[in-house]
PDB file of N, CA and C in Angstrom:
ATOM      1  N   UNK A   1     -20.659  41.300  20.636  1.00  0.00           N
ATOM      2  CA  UNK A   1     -20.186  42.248  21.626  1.00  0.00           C
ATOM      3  C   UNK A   1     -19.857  41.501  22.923  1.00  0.00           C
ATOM      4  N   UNK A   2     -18.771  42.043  23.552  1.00  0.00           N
ATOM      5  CA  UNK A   2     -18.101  41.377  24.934  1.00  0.00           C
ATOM      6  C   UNK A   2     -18.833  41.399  25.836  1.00  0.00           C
ATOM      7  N   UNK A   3     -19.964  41.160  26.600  1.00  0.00           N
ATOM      8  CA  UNK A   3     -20.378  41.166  27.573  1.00  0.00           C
ATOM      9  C   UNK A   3     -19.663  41.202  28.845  1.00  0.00           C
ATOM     10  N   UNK A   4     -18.409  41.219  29.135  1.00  0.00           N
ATOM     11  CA  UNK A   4     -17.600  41.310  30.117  1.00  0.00           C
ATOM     12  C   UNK A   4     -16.307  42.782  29.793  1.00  0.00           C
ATOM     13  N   UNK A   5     -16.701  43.575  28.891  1.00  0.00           N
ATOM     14  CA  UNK A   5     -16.426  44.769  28.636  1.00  0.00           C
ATOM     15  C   UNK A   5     -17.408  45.809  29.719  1.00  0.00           C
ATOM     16  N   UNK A   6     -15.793  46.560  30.239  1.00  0.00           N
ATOM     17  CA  UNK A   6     -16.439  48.055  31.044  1.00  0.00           C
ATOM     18  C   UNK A   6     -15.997  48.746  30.981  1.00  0.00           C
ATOM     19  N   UNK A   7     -17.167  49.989  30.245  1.00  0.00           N
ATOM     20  CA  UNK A   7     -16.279  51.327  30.108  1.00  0.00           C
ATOM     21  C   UNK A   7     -16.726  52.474  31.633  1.00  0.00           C
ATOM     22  N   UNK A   8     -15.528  53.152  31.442  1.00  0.00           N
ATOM     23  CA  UNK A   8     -15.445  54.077  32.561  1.00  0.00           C
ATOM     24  C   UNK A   8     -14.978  55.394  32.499  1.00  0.00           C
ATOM     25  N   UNK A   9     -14.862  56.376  33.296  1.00  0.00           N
ATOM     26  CA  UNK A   9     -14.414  57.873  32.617  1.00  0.00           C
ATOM     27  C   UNK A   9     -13.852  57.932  33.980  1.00  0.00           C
ATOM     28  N   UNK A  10     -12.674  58.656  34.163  1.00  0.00           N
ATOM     29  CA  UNK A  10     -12.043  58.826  34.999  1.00  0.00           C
ATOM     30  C   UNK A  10     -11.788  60.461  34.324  1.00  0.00           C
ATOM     31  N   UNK A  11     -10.909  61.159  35.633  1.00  0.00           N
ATOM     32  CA  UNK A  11     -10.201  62.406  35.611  1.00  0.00           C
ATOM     33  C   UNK A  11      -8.529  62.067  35.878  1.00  0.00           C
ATOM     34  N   UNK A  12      -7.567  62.407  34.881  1.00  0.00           N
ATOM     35  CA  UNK A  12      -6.793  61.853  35.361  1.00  0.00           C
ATOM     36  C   UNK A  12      -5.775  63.665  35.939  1.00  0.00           C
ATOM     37  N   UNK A  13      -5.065  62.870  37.383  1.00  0.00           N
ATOM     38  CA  UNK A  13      -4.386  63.824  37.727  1.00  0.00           C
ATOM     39  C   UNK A  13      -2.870  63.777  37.456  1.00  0.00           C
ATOM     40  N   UNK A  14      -2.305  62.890  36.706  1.00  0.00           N
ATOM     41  CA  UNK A  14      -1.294  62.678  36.727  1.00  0.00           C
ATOM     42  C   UNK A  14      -0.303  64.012  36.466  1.00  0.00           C
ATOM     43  N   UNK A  15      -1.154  64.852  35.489  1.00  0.00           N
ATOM     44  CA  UNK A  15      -0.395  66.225  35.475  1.00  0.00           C
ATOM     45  C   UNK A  15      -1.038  67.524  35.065  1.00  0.00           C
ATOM     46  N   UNK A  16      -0.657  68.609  34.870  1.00  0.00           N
ATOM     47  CA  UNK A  16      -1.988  69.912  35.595  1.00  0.00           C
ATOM     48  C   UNK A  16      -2.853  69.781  34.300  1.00  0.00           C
ATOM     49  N   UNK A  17      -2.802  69.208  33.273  1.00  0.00           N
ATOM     50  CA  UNK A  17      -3.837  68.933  32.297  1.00  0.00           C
ATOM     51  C   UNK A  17      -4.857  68.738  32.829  1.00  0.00           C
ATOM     52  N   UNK A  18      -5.438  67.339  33.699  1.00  0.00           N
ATOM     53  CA  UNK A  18      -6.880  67.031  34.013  1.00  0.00           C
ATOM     54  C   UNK A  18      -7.304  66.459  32.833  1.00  0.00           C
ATOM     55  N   UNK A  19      -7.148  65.498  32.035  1.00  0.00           N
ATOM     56  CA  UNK A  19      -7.421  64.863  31.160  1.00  0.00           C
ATOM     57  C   UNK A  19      -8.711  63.815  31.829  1.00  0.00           C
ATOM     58  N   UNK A  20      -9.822  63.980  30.836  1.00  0.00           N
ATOM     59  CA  UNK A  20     -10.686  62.836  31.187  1.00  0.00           C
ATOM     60  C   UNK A  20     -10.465  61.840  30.346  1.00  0.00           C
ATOM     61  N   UNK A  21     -10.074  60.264  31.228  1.00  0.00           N
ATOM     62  CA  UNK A  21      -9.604  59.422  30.323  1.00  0.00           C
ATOM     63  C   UNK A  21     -10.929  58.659  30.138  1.00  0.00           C
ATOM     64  N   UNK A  22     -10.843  58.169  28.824  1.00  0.00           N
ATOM     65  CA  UNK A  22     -12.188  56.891  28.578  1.00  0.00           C
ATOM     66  C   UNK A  22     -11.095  55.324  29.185  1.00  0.00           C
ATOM     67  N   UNK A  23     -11.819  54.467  29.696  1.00  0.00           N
ATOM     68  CA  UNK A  23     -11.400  53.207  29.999  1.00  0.00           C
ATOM     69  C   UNK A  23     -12.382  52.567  29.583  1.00  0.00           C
ATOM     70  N   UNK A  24     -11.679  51.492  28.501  1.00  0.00           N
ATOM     71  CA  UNK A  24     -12.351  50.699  28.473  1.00  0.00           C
ATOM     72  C   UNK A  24     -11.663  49.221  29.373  1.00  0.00           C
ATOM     73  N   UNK A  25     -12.605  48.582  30.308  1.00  0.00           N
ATOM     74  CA  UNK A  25     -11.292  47.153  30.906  1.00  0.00           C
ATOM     75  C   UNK A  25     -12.313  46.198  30.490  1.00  0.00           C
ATOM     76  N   UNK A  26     -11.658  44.771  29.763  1.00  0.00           N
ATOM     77  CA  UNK A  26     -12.121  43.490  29.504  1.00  0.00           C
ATOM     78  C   UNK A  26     -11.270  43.040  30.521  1.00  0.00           C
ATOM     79  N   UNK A  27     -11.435  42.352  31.484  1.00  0.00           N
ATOM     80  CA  UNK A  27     -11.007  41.414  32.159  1.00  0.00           C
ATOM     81  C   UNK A  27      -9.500  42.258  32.827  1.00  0.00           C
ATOM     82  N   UNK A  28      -8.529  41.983  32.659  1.00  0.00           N
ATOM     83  CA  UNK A  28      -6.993  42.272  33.299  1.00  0.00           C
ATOM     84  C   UNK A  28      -6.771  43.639  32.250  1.00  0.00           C
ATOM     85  N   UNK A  29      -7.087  43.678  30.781  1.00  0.00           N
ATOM     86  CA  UNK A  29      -6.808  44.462  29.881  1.00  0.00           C
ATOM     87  C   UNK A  29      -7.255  46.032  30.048  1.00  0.00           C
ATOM     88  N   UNK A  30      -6.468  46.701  30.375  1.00  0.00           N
ATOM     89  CA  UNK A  30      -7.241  47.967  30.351  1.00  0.00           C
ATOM     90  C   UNK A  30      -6.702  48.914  28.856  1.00  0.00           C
ATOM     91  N   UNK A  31      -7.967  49.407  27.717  1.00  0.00           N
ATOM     92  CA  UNK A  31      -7.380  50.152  27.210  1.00  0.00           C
ATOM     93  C   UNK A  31      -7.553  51.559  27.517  1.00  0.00           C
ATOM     94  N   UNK A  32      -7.068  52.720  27.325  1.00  0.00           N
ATOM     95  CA  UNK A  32      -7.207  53.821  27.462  1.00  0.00           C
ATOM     96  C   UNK A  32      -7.147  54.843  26.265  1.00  0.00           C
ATOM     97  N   UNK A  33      -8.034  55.462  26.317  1.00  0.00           N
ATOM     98  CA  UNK A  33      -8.052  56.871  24.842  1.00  0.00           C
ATOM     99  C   UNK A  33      -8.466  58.023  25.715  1.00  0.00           C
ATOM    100  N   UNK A  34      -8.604  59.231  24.973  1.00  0.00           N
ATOM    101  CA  UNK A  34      -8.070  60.942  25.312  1.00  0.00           C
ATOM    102  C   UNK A  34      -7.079  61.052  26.148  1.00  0.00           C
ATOM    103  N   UNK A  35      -6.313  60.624  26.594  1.00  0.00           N
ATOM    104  CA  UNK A  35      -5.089  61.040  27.108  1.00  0.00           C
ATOM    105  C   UNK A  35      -4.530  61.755  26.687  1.00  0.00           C
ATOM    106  N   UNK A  36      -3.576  62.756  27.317  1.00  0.00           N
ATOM    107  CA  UNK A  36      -3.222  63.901  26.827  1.00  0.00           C
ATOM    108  C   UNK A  36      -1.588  63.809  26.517  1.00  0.00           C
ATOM    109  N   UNK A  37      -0.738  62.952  27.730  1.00  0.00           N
ATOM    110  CA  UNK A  37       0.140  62.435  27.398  1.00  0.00           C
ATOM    111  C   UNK A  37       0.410  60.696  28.142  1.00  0.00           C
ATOM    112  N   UNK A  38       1.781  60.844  27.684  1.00  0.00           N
ATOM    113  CA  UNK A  38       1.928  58.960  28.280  1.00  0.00           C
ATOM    114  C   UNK A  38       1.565  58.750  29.891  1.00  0.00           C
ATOM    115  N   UNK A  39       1.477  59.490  30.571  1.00  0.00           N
ATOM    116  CA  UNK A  39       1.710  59.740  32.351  1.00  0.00           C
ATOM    117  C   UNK A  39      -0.319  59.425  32.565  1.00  0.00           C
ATOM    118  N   UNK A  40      -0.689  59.696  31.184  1.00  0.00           N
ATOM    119  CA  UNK A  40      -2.377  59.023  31.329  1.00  0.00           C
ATOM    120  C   UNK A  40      -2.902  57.899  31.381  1.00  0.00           C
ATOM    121  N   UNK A  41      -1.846  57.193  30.608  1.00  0.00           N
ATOM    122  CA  UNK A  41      -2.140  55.399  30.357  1.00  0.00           C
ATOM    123  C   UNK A  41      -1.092  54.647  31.596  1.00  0.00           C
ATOM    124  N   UNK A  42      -0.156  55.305  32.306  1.00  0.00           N
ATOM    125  CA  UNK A  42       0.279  55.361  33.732  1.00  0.00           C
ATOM    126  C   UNK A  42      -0.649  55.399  34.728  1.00  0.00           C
ATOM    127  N   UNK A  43      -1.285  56.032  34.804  1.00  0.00           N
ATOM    128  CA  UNK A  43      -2.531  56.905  35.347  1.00  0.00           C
ATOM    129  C   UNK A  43      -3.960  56.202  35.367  1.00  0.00           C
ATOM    130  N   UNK A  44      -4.057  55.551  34.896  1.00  0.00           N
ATOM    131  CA  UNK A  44      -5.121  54.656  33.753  1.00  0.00           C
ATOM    132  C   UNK A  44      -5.231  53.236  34.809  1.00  0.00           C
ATOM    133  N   UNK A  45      -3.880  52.628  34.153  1.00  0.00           N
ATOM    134  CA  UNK A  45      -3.189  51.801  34.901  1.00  0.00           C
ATOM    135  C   UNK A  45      -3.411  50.965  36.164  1.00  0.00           C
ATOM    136  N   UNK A  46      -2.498  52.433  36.973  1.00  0.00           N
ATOM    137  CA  UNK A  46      -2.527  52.421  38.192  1.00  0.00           C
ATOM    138  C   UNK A  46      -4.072  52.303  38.482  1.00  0.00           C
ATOM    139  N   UNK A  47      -4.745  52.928  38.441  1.00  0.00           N
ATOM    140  CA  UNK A  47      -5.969  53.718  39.194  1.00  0.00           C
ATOM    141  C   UNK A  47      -7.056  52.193  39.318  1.00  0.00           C
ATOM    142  N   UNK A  48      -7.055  51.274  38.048  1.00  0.00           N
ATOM    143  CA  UNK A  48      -7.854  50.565  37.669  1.00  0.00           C
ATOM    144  C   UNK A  48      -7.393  49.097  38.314  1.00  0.00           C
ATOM    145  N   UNK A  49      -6.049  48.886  38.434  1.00  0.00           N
ATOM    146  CA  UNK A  49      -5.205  47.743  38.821  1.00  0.00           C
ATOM    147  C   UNK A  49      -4.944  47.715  39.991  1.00  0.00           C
ATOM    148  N   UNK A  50      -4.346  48.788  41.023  1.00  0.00           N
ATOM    149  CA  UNK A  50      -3.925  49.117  42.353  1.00  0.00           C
ATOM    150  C   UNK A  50      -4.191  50.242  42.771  1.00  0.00           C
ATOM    151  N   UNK A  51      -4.974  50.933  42.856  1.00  0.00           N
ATOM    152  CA  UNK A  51      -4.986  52.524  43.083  1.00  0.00           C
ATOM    153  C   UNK A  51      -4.671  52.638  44.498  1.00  0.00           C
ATOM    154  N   UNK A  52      -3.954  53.787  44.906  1.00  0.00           N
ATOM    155  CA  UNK A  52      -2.970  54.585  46.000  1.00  0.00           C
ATOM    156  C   UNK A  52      -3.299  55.790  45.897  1.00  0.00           C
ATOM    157  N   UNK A  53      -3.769  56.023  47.622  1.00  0.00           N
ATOM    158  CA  UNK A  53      -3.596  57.636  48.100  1.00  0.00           C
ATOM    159  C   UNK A  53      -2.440  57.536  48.638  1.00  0.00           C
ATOM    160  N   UNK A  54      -2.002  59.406  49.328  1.00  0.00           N
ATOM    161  CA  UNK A  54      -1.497  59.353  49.614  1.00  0.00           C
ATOM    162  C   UNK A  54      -1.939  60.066  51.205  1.00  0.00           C
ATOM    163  N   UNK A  55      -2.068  59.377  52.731  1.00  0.00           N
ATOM    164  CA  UNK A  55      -2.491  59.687  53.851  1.00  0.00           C
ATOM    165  C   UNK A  55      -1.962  60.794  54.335  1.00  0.00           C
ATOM    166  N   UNK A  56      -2.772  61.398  55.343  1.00  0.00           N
ATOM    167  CA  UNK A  56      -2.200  62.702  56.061  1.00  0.00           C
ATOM    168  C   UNK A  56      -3.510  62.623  57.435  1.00  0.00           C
ATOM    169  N   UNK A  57      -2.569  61.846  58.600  1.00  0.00           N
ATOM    170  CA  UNK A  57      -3.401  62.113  59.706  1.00  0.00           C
ATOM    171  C   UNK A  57      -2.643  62.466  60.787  1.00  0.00           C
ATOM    172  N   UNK A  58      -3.128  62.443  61.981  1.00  0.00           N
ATOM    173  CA  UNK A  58      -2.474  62.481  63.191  1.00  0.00           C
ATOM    174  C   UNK A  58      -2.052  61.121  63.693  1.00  0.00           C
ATOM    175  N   UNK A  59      -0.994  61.270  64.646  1.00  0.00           N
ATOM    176  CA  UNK A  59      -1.154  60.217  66.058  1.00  0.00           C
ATOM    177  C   UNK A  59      -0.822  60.862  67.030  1.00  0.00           C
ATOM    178  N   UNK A  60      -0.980  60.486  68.782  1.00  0.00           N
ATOM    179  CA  UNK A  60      -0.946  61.269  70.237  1.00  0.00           C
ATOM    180  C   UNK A  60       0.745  61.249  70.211  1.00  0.00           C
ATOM    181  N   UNK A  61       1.192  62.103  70.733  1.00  0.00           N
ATOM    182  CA  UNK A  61       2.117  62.869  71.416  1.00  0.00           C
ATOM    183  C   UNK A  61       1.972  62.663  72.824  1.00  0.00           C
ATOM    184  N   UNK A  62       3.397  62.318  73.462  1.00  0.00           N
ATOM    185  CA  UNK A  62       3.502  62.900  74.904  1.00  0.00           C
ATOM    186  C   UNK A  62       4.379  63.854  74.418  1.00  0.00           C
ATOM    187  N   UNK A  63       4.562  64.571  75.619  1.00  0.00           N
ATOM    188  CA  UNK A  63       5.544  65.547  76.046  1.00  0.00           C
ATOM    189  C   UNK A  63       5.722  67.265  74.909  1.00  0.00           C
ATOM    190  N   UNK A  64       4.456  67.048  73.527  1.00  0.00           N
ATOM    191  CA  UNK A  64       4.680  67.958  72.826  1.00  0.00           C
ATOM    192  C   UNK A  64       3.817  68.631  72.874  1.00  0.00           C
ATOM    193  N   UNK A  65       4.372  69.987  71.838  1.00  0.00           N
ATOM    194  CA  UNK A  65       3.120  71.381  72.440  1.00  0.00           C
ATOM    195  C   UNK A  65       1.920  71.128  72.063  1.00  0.00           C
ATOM    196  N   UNK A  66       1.767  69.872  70.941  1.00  0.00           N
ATOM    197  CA  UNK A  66       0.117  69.900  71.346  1.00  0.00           C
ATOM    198  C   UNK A  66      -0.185  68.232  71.611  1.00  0.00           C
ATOM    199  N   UNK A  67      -1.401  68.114  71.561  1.00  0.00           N
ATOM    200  CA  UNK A  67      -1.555  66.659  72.065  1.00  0.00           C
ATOM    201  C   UNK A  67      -1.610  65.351  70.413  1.00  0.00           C
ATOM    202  N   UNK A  68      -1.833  66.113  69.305  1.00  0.00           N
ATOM    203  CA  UNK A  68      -1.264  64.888  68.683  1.00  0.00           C
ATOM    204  C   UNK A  68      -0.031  65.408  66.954  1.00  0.00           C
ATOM    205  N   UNK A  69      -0.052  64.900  66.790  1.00  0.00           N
ATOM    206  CA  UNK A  69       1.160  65.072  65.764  1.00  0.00           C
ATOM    207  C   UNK A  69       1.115  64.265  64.296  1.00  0.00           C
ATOM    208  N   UNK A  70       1.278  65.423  63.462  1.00  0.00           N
ATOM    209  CA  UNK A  70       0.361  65.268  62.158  1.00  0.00           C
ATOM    210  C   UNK A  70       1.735  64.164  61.671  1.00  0.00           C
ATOM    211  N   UNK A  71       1.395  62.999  60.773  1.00  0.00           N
ATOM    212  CA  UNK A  71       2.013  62.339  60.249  1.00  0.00           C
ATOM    213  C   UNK A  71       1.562  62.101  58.579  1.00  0.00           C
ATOM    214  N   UNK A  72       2.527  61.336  57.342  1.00  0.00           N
ATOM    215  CA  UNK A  72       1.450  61.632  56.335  1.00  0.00           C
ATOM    216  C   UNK A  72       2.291  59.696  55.923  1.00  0.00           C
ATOM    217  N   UNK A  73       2.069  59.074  54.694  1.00  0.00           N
ATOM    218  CA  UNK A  73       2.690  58.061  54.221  1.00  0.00           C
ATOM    219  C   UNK A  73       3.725  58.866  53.607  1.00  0.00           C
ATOM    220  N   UNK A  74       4.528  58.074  53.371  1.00  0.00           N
ATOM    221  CA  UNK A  74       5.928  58.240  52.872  1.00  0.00           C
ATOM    222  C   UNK A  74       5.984  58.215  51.230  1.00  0.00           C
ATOM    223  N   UNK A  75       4.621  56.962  50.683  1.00  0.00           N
ATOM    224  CA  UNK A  75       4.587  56.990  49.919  1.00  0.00           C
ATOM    225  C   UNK A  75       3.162  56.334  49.517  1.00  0.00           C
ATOM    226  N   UNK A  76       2.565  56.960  48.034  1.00  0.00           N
ATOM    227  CA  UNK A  76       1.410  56.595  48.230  1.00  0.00           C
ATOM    228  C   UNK A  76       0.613  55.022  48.741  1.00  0.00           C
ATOM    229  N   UNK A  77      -0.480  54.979  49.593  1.00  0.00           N
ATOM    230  CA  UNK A  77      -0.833  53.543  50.248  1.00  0.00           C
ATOM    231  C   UNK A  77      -2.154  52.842  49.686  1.00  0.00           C
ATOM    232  N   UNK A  78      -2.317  52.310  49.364  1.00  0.00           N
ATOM    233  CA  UNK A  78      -3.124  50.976  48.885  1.00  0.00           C
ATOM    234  C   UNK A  78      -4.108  51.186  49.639  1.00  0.00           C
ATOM    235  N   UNK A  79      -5.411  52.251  48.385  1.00  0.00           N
ATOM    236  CA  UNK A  79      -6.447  52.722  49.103  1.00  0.00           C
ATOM    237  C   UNK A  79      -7.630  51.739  49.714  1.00  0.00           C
ATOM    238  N   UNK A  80      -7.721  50.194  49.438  1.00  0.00           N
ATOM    239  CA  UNK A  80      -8.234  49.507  49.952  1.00  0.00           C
ATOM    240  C   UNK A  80      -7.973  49.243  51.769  1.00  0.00           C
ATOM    241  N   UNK A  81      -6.693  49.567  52.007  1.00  0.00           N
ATOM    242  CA  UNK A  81      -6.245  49.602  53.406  1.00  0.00           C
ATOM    243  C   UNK A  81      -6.350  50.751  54.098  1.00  0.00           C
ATOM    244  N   UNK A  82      -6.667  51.946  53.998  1.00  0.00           N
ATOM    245  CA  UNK A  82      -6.617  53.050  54.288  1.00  0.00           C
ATOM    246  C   UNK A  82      -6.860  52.875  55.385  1.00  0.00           C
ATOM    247  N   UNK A  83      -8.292  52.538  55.740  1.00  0.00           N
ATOM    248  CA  UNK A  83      -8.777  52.582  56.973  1.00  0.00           C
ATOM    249  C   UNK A  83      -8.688  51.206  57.644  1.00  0.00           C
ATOM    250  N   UNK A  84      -7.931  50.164  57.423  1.00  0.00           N
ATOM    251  CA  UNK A  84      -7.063  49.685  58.183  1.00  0.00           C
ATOM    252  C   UNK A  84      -5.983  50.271  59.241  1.00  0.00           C
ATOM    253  N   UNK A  85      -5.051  50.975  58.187  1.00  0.00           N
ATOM    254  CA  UNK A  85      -4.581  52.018  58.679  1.00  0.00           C
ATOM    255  C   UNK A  85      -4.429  53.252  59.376  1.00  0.00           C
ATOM    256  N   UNK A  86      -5.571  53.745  59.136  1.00  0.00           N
ATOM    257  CA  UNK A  86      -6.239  54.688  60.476  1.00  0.00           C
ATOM    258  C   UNK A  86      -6.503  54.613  61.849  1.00  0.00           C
ATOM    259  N   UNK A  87      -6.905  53.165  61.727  1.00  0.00           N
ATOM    260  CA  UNK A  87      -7.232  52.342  62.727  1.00  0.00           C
ATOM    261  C   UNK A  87      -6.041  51.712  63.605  1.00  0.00           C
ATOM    262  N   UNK A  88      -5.484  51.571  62.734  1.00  0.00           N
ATOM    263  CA  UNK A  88      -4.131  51.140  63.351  1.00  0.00           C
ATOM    264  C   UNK A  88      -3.025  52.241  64.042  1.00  0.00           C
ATOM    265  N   UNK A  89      -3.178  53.384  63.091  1.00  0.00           N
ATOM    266  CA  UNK A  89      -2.735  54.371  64.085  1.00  0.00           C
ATOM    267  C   UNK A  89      -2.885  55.267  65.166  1.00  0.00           C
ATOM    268  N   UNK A  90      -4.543  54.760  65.227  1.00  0.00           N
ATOM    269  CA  UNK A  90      -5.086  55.408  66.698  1.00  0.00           C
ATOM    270  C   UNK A  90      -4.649  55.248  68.096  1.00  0.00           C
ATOM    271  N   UNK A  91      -3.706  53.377  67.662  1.00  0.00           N
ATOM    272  CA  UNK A  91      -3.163  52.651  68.810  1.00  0.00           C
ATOM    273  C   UNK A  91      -1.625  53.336  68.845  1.00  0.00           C
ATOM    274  N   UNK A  92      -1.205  54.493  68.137  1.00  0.00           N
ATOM    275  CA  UNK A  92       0.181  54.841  68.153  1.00  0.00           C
ATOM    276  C   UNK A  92       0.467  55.661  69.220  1.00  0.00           C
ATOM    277  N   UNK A  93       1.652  56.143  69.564  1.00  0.00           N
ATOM    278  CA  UNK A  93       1.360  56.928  70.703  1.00  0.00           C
ATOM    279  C   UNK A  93       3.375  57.531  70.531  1.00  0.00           C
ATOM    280  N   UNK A  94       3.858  58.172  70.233  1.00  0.00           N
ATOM    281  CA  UNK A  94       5.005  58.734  70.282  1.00  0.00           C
ATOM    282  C   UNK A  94       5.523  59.800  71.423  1.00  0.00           C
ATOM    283  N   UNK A  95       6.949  59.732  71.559  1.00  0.00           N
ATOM    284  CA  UNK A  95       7.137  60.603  72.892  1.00  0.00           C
ATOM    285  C   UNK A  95       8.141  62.043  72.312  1.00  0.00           C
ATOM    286  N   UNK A  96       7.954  63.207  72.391  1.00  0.00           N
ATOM    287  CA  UNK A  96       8.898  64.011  72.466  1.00  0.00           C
ATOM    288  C   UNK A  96      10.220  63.869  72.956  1.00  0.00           C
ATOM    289  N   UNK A  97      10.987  64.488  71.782  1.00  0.00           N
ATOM    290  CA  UNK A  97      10.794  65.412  70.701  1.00  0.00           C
ATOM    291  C   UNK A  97      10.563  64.934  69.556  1.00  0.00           C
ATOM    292  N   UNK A  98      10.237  64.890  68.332  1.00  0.00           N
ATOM    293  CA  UNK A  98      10.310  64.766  67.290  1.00  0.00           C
ATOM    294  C   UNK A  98      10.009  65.586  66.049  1.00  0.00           C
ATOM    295  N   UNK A  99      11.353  64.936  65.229  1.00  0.00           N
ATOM    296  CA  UNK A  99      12.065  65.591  64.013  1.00  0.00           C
ATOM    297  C   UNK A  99      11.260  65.569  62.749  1.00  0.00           C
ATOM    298  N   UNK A 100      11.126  66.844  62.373  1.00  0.00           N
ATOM    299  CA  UNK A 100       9.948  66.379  60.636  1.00  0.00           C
ATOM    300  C   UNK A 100      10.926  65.532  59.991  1.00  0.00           C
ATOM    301  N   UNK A 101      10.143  64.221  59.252  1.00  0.00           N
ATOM    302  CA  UNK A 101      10.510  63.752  58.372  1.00  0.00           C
ATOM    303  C   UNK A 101      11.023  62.092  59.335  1.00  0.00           C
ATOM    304  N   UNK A 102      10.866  62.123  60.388  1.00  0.00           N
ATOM    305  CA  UNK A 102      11.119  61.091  61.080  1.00  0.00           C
ATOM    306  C   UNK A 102      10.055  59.916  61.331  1.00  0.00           C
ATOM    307  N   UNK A 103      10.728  59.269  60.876  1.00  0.00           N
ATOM    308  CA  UNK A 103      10.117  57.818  60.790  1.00  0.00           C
ATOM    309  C   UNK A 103       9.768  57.474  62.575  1.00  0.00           C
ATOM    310  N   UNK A 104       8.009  57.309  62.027  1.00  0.00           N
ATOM    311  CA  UNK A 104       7.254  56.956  62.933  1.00  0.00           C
ATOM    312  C   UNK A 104       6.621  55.546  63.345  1.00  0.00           C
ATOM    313  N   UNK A 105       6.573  55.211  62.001  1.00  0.00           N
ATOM    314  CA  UNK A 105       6.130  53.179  61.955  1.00  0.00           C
ATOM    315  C   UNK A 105       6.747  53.248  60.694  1.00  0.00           C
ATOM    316  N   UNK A 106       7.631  52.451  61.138  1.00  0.00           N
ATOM    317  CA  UNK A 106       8.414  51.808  60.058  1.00  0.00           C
ATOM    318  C   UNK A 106       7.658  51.186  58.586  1.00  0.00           C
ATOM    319  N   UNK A 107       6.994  50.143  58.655  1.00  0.00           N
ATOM    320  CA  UNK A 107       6.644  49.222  58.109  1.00  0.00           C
ATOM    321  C   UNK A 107       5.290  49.021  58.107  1.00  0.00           C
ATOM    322  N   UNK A 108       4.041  50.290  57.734  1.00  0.00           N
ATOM    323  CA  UNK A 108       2.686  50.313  57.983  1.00  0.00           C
ATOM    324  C   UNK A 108       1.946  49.113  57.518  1.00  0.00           C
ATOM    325  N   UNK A 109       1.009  48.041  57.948  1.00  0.00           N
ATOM    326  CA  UNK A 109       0.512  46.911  58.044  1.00  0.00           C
ATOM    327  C   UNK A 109       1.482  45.836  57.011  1.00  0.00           C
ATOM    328  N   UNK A 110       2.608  45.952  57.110  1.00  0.00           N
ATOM    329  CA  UNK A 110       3.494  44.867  56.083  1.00  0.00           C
ATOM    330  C   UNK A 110       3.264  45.122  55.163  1.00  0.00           C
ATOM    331  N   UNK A 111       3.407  46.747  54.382  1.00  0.00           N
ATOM    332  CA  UNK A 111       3.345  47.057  52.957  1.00  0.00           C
ATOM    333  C   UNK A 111       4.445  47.386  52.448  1.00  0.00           C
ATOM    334  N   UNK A 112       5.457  47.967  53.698  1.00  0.00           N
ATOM    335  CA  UNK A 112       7.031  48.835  53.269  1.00  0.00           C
ATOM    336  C   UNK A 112       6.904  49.940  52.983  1.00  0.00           C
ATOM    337  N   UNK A 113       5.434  50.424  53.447  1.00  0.00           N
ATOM    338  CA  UNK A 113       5.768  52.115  53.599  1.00  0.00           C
ATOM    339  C   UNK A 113       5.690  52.542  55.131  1.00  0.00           C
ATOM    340  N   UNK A 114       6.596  53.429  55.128  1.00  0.00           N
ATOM    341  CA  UNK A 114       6.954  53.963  56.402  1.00  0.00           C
ATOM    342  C   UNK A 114       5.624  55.140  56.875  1.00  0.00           C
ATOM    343  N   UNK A 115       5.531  55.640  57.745  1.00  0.00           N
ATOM    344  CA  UNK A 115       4.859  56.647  58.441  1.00  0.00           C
ATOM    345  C   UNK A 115       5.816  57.429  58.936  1.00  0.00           C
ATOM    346  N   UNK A 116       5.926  59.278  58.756  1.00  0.00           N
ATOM    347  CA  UNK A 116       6.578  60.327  58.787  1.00  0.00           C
ATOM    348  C   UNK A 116       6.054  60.971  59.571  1.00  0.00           C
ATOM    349  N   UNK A 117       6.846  61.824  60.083  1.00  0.00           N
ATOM    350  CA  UNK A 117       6.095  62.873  60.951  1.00  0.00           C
ATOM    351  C   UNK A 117       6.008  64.319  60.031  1.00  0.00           C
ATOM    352  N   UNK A 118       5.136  65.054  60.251  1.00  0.00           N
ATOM    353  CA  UNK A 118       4.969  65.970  59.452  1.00  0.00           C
ATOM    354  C   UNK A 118       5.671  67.482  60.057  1.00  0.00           C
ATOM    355  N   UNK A 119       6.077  67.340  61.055  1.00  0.00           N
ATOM    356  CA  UNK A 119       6.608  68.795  61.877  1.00  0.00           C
ATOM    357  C   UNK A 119       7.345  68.463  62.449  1.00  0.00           C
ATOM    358  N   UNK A 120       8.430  69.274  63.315  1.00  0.00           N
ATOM    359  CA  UNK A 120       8.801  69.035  64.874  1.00  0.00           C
ATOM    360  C   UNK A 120       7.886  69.377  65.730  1.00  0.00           C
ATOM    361  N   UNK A 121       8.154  68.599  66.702  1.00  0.00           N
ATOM    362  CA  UNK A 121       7.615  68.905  68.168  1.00  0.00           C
ATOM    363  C   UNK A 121       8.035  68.406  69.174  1.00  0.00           C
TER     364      UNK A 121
END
């Protein structure tokens, strides 16, 4: 037996199923069983190799009706950085007006995902 074999149970969300996947990972290898469809061993994958949320916080506002302004990632971010990222956007500071969907930081810690604004204001 592999002594460097790990099994794991995950929930996968990839689609409104909720499939609990078994993982087994030896080293780089991940296999996966109960999956419900292919979007599980996607799912599997991801989660075990790079896993990504997807953020939803604020940063300060001048000049808008309230004092800060909800922003989210553009696309999911590399949950090891998250709170890199949080951190980093505490130092943000944007001026009225701004357009939902408008790019707020371009280029969040040199990953190539952008930061959005979530409303006007």
């Amino acid at each position: 037996m592999d002594m460097n074999l790990q099994n794991q149970q995950i929930i996968c969300v990839a689609c409104p199923k909720g499939c609990r996947l078994n993982i087994q990972r030896d080293g780089d290898q991940v296999l996966v069983s109960n999956q419900g469809c292919k979007r599980g061993v996607e799912y599997a994958n991801g989660e075990m190799k790079d896993p990504r949320r997807m953020v939803a916080t604020t940063v300060r506002i001048q000049g808008g009706r309230h004092p800060l302004l909800p922003v989210y990632t553009a696309t999911p971010f590399p949950k090891a950085r998250i709170k890199d990222l949080l951190a980093s956007l505490r130092s943000v500071q944007v001026q009225a007006p701004v357009k939902e969907g408008q790019v707020i930081l371009e280029n969040a810690l040199d990953t190539g995902i952008p930061i959005l604004a979530s409303r006007d204001m």
